[in-house]
N, C-alpha and C. Protein backbone atom coordinates (compact mmCIF):
# COMPACT_ATOMS: atom_id res chain seq x y z
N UNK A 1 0.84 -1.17 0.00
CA UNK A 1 0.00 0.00 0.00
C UNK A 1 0.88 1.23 0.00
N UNK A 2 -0.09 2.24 -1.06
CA UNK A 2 1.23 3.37 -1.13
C UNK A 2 0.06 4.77 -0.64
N UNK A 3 0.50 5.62 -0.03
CA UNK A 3 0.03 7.01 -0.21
C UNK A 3 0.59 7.72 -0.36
N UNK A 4 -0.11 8.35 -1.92
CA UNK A 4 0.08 9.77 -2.30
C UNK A 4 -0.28 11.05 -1.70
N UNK A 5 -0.06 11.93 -1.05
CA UNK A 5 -0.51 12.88 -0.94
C UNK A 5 -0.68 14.27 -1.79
N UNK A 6 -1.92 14.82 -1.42
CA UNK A 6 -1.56 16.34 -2.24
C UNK A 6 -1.33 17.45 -1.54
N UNK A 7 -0.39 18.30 -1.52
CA UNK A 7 0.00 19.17 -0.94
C UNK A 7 0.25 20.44 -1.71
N UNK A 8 -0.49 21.54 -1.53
CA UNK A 8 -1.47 21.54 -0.89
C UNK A 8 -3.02 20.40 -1.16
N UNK A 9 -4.02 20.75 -0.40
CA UNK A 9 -4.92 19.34 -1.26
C UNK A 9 -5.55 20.08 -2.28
N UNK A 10 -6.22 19.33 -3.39
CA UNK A 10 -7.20 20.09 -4.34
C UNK A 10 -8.19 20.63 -4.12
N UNK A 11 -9.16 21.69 -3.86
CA UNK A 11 -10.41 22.09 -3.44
C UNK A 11 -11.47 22.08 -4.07
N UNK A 12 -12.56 21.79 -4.07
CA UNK A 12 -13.66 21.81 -5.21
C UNK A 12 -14.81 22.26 -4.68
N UNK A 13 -15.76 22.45 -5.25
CA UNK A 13 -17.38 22.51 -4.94
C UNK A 13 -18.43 21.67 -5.65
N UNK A 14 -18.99 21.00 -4.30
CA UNK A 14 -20.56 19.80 -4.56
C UNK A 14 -21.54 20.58 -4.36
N UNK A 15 -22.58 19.97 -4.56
CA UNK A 15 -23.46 20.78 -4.17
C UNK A 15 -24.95 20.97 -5.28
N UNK A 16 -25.82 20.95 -5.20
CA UNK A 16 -27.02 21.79 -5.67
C UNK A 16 -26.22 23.36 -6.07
N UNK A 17 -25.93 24.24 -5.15
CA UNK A 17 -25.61 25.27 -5.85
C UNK A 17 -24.17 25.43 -5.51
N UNK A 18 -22.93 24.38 -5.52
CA UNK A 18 -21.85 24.72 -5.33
C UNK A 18 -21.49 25.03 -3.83
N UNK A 19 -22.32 24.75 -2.75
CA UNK A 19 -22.35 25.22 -1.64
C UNK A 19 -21.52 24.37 -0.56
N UNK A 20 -20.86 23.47 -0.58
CA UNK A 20 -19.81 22.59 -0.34
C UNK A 20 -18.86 22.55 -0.89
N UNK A 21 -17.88 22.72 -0.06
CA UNK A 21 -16.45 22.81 -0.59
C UNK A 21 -15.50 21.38 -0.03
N UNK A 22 -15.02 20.76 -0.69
CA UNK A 22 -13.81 19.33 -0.46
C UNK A 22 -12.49 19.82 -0.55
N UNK A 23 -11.98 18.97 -0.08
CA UNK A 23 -10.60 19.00 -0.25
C UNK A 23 -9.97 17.58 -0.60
N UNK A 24 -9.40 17.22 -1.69
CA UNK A 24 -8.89 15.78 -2.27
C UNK A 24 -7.61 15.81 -1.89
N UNK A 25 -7.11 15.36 -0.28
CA UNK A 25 -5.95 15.13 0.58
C UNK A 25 -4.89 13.90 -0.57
N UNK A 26 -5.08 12.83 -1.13
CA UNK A 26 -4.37 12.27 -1.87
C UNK A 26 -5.17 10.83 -2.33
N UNK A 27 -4.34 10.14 -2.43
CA UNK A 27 -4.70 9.17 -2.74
C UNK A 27 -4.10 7.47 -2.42
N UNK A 28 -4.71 6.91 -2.41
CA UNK A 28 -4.10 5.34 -1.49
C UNK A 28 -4.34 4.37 -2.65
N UNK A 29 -2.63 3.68 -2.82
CA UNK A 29 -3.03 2.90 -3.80
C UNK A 29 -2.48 1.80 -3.50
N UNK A 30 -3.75 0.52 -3.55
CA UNK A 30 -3.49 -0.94 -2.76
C UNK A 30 -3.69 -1.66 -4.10
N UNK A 31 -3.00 -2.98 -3.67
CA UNK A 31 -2.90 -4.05 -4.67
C UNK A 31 -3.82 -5.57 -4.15
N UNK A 32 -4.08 -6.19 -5.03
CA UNK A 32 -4.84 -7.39 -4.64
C UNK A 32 -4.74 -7.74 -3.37
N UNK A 33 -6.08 -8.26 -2.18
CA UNK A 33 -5.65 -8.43 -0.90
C UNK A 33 -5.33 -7.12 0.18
N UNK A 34 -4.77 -6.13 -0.24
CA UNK A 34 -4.79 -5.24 0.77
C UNK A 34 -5.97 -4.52 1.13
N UNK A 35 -6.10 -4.45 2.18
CA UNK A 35 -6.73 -3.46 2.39
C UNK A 35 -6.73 -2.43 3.78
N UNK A 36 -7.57 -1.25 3.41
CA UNK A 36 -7.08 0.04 4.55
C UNK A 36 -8.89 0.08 5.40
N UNK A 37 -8.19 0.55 6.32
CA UNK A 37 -9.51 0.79 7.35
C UNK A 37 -9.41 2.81 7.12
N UNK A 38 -10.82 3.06 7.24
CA UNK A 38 -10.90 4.62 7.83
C UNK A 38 -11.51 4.35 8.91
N UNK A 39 -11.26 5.22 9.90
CA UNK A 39 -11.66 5.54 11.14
C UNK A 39 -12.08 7.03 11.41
N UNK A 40 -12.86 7.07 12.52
CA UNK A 40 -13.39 8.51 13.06
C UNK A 40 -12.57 8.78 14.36
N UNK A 41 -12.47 9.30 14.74
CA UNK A 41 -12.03 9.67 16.01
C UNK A 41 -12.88 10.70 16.77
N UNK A 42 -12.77 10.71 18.22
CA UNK A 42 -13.79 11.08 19.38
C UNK A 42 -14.77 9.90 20.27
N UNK A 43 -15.72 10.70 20.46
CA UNK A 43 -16.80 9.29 21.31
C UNK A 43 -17.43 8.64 20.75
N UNK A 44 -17.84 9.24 19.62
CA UNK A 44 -18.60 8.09 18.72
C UNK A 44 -17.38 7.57 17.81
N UNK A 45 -16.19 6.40 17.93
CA UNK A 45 -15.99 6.09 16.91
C UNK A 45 -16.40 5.12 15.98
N UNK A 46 -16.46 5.26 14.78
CA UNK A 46 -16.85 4.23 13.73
C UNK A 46 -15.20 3.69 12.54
N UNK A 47 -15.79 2.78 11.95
CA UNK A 47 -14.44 2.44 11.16
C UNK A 47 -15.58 1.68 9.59
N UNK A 48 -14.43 1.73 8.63
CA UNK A 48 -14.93 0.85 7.86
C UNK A 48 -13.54 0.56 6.79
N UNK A 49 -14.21 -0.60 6.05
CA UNK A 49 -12.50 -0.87 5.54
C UNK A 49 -12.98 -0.59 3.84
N UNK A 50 -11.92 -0.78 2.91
CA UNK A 50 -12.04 -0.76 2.05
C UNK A 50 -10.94 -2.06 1.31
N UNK A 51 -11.30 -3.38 0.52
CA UNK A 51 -10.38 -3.75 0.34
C UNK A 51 -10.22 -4.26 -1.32
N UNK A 52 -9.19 -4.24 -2.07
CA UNK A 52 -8.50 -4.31 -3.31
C UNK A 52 -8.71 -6.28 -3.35
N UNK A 53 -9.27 -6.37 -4.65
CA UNK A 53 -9.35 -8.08 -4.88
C UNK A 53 -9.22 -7.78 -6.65
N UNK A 54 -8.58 -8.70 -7.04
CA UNK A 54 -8.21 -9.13 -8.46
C UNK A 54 -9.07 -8.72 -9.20
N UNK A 55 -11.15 -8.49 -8.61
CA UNK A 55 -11.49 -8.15 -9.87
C UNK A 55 -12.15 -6.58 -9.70
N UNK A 56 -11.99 -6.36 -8.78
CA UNK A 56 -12.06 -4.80 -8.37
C UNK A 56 -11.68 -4.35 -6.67
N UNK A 57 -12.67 -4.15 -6.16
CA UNK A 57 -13.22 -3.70 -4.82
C UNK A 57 -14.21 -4.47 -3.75
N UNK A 58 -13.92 -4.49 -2.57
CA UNK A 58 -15.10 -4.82 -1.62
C UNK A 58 -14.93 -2.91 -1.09
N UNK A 59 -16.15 -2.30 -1.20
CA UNK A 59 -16.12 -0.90 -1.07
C UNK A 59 -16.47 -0.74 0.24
N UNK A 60 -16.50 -1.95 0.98
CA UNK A 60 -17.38 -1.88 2.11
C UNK A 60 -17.40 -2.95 2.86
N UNK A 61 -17.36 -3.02 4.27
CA UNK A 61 -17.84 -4.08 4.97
C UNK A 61 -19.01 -4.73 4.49
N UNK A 62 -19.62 -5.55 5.41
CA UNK A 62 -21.01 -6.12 5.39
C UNK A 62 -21.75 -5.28 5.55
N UNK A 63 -23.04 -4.56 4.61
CA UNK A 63 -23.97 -3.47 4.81
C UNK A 63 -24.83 -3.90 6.11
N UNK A 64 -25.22 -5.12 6.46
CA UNK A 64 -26.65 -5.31 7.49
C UNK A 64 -25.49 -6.37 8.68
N UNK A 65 -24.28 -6.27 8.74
CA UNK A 65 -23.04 -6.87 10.23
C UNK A 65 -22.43 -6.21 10.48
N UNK A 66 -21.28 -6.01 9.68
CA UNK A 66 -19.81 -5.24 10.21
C UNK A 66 -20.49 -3.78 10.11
N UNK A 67 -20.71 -3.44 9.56
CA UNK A 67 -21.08 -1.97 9.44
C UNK A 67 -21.92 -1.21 10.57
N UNK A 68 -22.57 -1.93 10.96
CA UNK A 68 -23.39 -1.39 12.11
C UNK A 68 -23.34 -1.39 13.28
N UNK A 69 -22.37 -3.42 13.18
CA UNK A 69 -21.24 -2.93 14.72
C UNK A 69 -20.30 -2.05 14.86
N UNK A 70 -19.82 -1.30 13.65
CA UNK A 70 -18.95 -0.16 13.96
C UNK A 70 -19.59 1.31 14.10
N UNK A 71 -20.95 1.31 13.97
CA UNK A 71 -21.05 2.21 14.10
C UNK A 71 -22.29 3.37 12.75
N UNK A 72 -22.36 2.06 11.74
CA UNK A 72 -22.53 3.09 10.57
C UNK A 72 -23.50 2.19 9.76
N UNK A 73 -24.50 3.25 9.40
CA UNK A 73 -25.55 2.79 8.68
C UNK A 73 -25.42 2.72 7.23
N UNK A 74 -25.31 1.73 6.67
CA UNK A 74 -25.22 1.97 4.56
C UNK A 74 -26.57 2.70 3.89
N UNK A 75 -26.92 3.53 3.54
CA UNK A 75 -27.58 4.02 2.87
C UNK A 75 -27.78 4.07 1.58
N UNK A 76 -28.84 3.53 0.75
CA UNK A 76 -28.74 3.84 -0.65
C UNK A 76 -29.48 5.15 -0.99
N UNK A 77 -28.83 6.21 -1.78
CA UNK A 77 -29.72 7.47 -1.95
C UNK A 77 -29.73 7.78 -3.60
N UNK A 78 -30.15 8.69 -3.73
CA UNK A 78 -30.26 9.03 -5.49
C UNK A 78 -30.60 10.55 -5.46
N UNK A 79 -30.12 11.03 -6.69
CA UNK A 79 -29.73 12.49 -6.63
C UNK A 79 -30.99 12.71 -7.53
N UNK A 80 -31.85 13.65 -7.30
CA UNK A 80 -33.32 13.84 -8.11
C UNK A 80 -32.86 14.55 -8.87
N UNK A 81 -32.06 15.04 -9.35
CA UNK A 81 -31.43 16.30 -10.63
C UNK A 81 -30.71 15.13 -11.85
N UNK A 82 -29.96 14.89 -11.42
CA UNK A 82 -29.43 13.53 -12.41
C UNK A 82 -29.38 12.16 -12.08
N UNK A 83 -30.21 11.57 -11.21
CA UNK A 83 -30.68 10.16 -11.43
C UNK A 83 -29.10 9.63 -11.00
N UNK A 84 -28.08 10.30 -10.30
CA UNK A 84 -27.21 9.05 -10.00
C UNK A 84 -27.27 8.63 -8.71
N UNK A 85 -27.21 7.41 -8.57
CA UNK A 85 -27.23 6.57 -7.13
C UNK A 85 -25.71 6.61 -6.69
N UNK A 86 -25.59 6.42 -5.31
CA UNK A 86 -24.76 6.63 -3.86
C UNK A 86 -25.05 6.13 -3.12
N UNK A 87 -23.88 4.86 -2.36
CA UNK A 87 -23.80 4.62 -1.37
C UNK A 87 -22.89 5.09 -0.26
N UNK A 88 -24.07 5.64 0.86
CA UNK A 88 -23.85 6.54 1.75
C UNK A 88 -24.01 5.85 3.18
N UNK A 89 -22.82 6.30 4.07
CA UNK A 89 -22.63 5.62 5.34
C UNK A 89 -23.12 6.64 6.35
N UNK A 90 -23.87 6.09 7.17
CA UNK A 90 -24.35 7.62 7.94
C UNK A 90 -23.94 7.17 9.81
N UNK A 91 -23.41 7.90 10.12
CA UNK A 91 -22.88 7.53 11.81
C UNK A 91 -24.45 6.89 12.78
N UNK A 92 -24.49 6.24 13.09
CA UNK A 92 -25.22 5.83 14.02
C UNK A 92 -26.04 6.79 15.14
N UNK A 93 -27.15 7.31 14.96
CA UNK A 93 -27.77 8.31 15.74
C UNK A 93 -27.65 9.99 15.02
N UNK A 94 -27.07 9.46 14.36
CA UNK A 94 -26.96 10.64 13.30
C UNK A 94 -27.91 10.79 12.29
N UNK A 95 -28.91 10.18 12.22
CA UNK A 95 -29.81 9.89 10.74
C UNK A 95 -30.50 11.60 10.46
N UNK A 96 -31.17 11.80 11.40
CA UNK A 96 -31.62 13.12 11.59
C UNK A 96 -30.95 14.19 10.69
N UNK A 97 -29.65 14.28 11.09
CA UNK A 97 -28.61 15.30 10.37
C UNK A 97 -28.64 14.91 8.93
N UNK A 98 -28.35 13.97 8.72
CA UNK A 98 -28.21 12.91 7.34
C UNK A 98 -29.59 13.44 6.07
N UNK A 99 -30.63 12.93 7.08
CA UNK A 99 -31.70 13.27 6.33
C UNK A 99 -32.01 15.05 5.64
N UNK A 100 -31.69 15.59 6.86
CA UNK A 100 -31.50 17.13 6.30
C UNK A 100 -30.77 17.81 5.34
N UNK A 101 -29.27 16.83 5.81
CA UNK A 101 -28.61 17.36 4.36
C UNK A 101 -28.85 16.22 2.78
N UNK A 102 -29.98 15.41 3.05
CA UNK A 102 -30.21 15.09 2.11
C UNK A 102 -31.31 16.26 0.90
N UNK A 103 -32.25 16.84 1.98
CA UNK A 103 -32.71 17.33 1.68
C UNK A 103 -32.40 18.82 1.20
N UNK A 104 -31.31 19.48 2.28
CA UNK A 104 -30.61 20.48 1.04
C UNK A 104 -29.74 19.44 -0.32
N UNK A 105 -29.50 18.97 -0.27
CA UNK A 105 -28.66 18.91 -1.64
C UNK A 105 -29.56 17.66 -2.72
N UNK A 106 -30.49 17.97 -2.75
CA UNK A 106 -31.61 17.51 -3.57
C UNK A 106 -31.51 16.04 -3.79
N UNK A 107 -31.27 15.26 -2.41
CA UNK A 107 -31.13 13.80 -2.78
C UNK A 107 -32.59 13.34 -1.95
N UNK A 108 -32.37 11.81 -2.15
CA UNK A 108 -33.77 10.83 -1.60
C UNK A 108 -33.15 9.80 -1.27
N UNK A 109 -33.51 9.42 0.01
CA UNK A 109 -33.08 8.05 0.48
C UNK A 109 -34.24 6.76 0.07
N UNK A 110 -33.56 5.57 -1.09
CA UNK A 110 -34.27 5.04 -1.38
C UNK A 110 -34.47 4.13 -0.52
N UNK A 111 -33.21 3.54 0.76
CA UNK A 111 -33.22 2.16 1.51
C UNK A 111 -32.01 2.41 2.23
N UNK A 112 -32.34 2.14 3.32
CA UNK A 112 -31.55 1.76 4.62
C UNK A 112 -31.31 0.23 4.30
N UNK A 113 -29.63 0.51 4.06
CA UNK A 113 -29.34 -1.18 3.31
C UNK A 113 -28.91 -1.96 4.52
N UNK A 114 -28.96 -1.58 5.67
CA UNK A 114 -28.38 -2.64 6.73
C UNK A 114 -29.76 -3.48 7.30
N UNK A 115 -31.22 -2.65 6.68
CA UNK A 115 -32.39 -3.60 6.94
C UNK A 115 -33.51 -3.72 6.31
N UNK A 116 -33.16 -4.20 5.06
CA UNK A 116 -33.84 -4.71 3.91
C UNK A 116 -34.78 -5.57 4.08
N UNK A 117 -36.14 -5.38 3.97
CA UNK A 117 -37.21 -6.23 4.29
C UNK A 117 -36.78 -7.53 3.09
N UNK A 118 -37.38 -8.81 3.96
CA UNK A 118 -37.39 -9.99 2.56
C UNK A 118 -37.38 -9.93 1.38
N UNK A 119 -38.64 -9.19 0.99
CA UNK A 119 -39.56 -8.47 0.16
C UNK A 119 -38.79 -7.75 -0.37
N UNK A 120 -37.81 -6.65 -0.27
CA UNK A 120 -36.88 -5.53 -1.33
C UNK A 120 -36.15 -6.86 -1.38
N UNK A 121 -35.24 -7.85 -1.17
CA UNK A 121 -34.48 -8.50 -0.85
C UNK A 121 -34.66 -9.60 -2.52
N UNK A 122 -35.99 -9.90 -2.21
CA UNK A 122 -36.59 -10.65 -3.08
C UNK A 122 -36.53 -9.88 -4.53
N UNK A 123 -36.71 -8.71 -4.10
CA UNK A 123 -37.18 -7.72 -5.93
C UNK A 123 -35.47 -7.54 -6.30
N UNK A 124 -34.87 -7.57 -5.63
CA UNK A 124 -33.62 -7.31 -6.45
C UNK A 124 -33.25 -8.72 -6.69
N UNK A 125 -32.76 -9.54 -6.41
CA UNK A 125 -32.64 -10.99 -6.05
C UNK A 125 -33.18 -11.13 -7.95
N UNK A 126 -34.49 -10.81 -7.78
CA UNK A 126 -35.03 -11.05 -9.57
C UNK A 126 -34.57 -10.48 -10.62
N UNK A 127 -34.06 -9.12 -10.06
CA UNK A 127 -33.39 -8.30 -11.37
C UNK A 127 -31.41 -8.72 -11.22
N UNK A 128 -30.89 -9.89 -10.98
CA UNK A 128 -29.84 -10.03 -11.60
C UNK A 128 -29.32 -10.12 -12.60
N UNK A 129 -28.62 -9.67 -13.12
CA UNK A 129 -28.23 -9.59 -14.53
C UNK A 129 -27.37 -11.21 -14.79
């Protein structure tokens, strides 16, 4: 595993109207098998890993195990301006906040993926490609 950094980092704007600003600190580059954890730090901490396999990515723990014992809810959302979908991790007790800034930045939460009724479970299950 290598990290790049950017120094200074790159800055940009997200947003509905540009109203978020990022900063792209660098970049981490792993090879088959590795993989990196992020972590939070303070009282609520959460973690999640990210790990590199031969035919891409595991982008994520387990959405409905690991994820929720650390702390963090998987969210599937979709952007009502251009129809693209996001998976979004939201801190545990935090949904409240989550939901608000869903609603400034013109998104919709389609499913709380850590508790998928049978039933959604089943409808995707049918649309495999």
């Amino acid at each position: 595993m290598t990290f790049s950094p950017k120094n200074p980092p790159r800055r940009f704007h997200v947003g509905q109207d540009g109203e978020i600003e990022l900063q792209d600190c660098g970049s981490v580059h792993l090879t088959p098998n590795q993989q990196v954890t992020f972590r939070t730090e303070g009282q609520n901490q959460t973690a999640f890993d990210v790990t590199r396999k031969d035919f891409g990515y595991y982008a994520s723990n387990s959405l409905n195990g690991t994820l929720p014992r650390q702390g963090l809810r998987p969210a599937l959302c979709k952007n009502k301006n251009h129809a693209l979908l996001y998976l979004l991790l939201v801190e545990t007790g935090k949904e409240a906040e989550f939901l608000h800034y869903l609603a400034q930045t013109g998104m919709v939460l389609i499913a709380w993926m850590d508790n998928l009724s049978d039933e959604a479970l089943a409808a995707l299950s049918r649309n495999q490609a």
